[in-house]
N, C-alpha and C. Protein backbone atom coordinates (compact mmCIF):
# COMPACT_ATOMS: atom_id res chain seq x y z
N UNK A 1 33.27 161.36 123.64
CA UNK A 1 32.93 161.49 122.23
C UNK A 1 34.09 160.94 121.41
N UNK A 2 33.68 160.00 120.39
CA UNK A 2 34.97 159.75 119.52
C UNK A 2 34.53 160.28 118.38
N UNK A 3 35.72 161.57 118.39
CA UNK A 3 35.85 162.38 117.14
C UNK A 3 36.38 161.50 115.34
N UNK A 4 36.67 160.40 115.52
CA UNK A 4 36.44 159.62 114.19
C UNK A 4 35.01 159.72 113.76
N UNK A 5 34.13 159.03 114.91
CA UNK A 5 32.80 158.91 115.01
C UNK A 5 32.03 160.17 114.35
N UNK A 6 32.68 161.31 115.03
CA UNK A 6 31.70 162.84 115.13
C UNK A 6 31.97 162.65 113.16
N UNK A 7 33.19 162.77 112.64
CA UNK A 7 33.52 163.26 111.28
C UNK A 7 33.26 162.53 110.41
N UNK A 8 32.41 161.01 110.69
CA UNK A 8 32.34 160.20 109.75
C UNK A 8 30.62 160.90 109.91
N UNK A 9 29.91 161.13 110.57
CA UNK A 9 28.94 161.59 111.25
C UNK A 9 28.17 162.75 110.31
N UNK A 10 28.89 163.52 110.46
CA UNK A 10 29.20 165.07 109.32
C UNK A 10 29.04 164.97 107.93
N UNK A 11 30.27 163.78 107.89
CA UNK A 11 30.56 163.52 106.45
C UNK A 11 29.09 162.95 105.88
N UNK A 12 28.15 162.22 106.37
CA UNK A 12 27.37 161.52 105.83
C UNK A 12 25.92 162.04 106.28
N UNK A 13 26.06 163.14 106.34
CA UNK A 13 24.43 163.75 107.26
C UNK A 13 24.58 164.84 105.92
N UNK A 14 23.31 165.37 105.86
CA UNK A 14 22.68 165.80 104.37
C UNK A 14 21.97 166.85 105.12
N UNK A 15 22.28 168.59 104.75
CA UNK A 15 21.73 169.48 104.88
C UNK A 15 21.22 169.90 106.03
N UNK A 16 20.12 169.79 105.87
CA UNK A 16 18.87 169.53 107.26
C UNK A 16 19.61 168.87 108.09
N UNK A 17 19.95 167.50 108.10
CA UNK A 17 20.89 167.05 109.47
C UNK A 17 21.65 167.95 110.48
N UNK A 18 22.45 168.53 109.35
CA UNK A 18 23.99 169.15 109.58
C UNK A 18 23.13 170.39 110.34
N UNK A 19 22.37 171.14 109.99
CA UNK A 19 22.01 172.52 110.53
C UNK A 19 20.85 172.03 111.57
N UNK A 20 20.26 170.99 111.68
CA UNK A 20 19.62 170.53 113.10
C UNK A 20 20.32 170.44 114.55
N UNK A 21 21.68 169.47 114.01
CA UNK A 21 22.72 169.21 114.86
C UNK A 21 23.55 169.91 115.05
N UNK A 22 23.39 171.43 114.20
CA UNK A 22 24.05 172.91 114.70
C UNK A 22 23.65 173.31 115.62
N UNK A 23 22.36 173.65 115.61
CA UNK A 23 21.51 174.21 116.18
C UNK A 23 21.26 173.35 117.51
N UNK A 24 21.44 172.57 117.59
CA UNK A 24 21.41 171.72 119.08
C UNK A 24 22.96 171.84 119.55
N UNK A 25 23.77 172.13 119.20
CA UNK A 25 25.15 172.05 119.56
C UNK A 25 25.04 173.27 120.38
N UNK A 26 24.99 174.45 119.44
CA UNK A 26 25.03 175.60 119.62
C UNK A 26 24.00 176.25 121.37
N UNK A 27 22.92 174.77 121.45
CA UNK A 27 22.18 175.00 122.49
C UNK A 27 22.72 174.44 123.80
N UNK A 28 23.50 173.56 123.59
CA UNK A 28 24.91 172.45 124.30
C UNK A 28 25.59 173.31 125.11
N UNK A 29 26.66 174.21 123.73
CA UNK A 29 27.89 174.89 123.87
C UNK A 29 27.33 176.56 125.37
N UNK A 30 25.98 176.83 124.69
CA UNK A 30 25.74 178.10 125.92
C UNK A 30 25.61 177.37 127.29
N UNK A 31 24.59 176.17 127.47
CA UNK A 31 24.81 175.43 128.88
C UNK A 31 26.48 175.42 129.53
N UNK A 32 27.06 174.48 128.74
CA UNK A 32 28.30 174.12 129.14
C UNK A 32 29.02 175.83 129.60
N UNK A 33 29.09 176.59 128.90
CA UNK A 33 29.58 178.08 129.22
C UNK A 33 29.07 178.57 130.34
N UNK A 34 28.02 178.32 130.31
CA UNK A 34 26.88 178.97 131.78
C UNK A 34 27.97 177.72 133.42
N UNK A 35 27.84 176.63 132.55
CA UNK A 35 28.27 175.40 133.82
C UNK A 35 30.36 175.30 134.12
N UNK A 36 30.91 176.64 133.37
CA UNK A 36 31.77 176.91 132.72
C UNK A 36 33.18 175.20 132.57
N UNK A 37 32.41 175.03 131.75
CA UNK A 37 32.79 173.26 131.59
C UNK A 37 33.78 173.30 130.22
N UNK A 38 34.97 173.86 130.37
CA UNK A 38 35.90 174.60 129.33
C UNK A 38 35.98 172.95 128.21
N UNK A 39 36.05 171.69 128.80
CA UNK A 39 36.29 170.83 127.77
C UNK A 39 35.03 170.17 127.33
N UNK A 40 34.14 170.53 127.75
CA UNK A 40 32.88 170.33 126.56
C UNK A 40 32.49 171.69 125.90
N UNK A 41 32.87 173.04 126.14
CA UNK A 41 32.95 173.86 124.81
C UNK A 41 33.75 173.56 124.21
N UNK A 42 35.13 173.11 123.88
CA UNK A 42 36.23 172.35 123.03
C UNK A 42 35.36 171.48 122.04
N UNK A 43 34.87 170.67 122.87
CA UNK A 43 34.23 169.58 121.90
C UNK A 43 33.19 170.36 121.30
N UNK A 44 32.25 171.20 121.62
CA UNK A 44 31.47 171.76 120.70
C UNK A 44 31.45 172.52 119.73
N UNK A 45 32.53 172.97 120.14
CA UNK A 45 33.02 174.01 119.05
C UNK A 45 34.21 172.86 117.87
N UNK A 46 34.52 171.92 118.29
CA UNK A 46 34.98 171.19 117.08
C UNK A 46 34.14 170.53 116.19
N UNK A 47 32.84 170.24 116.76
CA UNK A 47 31.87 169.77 116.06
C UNK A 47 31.20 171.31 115.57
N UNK A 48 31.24 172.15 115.86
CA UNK A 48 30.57 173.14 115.05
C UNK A 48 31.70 173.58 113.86
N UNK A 49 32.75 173.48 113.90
CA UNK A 49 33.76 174.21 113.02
C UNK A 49 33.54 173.27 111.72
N UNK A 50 33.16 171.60 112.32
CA UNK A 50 33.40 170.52 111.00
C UNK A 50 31.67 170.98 110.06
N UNK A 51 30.76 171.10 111.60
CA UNK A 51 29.80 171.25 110.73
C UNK A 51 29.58 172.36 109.74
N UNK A 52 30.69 173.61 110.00
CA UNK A 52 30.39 174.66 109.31
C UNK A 52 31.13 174.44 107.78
N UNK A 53 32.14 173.81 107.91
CA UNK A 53 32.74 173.53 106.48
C UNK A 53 32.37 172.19 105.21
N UNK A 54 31.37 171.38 106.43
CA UNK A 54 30.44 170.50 105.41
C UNK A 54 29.39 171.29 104.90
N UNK A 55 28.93 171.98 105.56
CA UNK A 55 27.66 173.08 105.13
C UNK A 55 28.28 173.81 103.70
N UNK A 56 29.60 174.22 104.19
CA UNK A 56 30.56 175.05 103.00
C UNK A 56 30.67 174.47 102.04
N UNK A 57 31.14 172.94 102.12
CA UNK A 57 31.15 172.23 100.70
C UNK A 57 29.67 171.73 99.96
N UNK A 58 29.09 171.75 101.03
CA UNK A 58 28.02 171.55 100.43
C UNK A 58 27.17 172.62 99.21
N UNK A 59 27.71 173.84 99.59
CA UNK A 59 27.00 175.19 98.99
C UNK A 59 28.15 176.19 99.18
N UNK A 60 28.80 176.36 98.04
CA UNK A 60 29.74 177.07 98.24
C UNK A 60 29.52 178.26 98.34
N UNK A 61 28.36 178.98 97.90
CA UNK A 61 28.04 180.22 97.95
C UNK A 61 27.72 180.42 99.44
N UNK A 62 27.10 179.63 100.20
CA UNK A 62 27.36 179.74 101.72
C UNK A 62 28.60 180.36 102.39
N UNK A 63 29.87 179.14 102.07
CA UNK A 63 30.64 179.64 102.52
C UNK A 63 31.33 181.21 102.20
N UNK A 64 31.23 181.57 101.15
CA UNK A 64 31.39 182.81 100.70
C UNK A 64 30.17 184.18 101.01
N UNK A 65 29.44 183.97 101.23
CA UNK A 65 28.32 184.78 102.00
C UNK A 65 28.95 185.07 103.39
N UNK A 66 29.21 183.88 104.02
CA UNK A 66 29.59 184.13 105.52
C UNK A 66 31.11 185.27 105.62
N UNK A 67 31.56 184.99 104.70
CA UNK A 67 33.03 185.08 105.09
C UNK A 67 33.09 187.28 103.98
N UNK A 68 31.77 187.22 103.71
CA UNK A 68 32.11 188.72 103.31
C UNK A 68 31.30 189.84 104.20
């Protein structure tokens, strides 16, 4: 994976994208755990952390919902 790639990726995916490609990550990250494949949860969880703070800028009240 080239993580330039993943964040230019993020940066330019709109809503629906971003929480599709959560939601498939998130379906990724339990395989890889089950296959205990420690450097593709790394990578999934860096793509989930970017996707969670584009989601954040996107709707700030999001991010503030989550975090109370």
């Amino acid at each position: 994976m080239d993580r330039s790639e993943v964040l230019k990726r993020i940066e330019n995916s709109d809503r629906q994208e971003l929480e599709a490609w959560k939601r498939h990550v998130l379906r990724c990250r339990e395989h890889f755990i089950r296959d205990r494949n420690a450097f593709e949860v790394e990578e999934c969880d860096f793509i989930l952390g970017h996707i969670d703070r584009r989601l954040d800028a996107l709707d700030p009240q999001r991010g503030m919902n989550q975090r109370d």
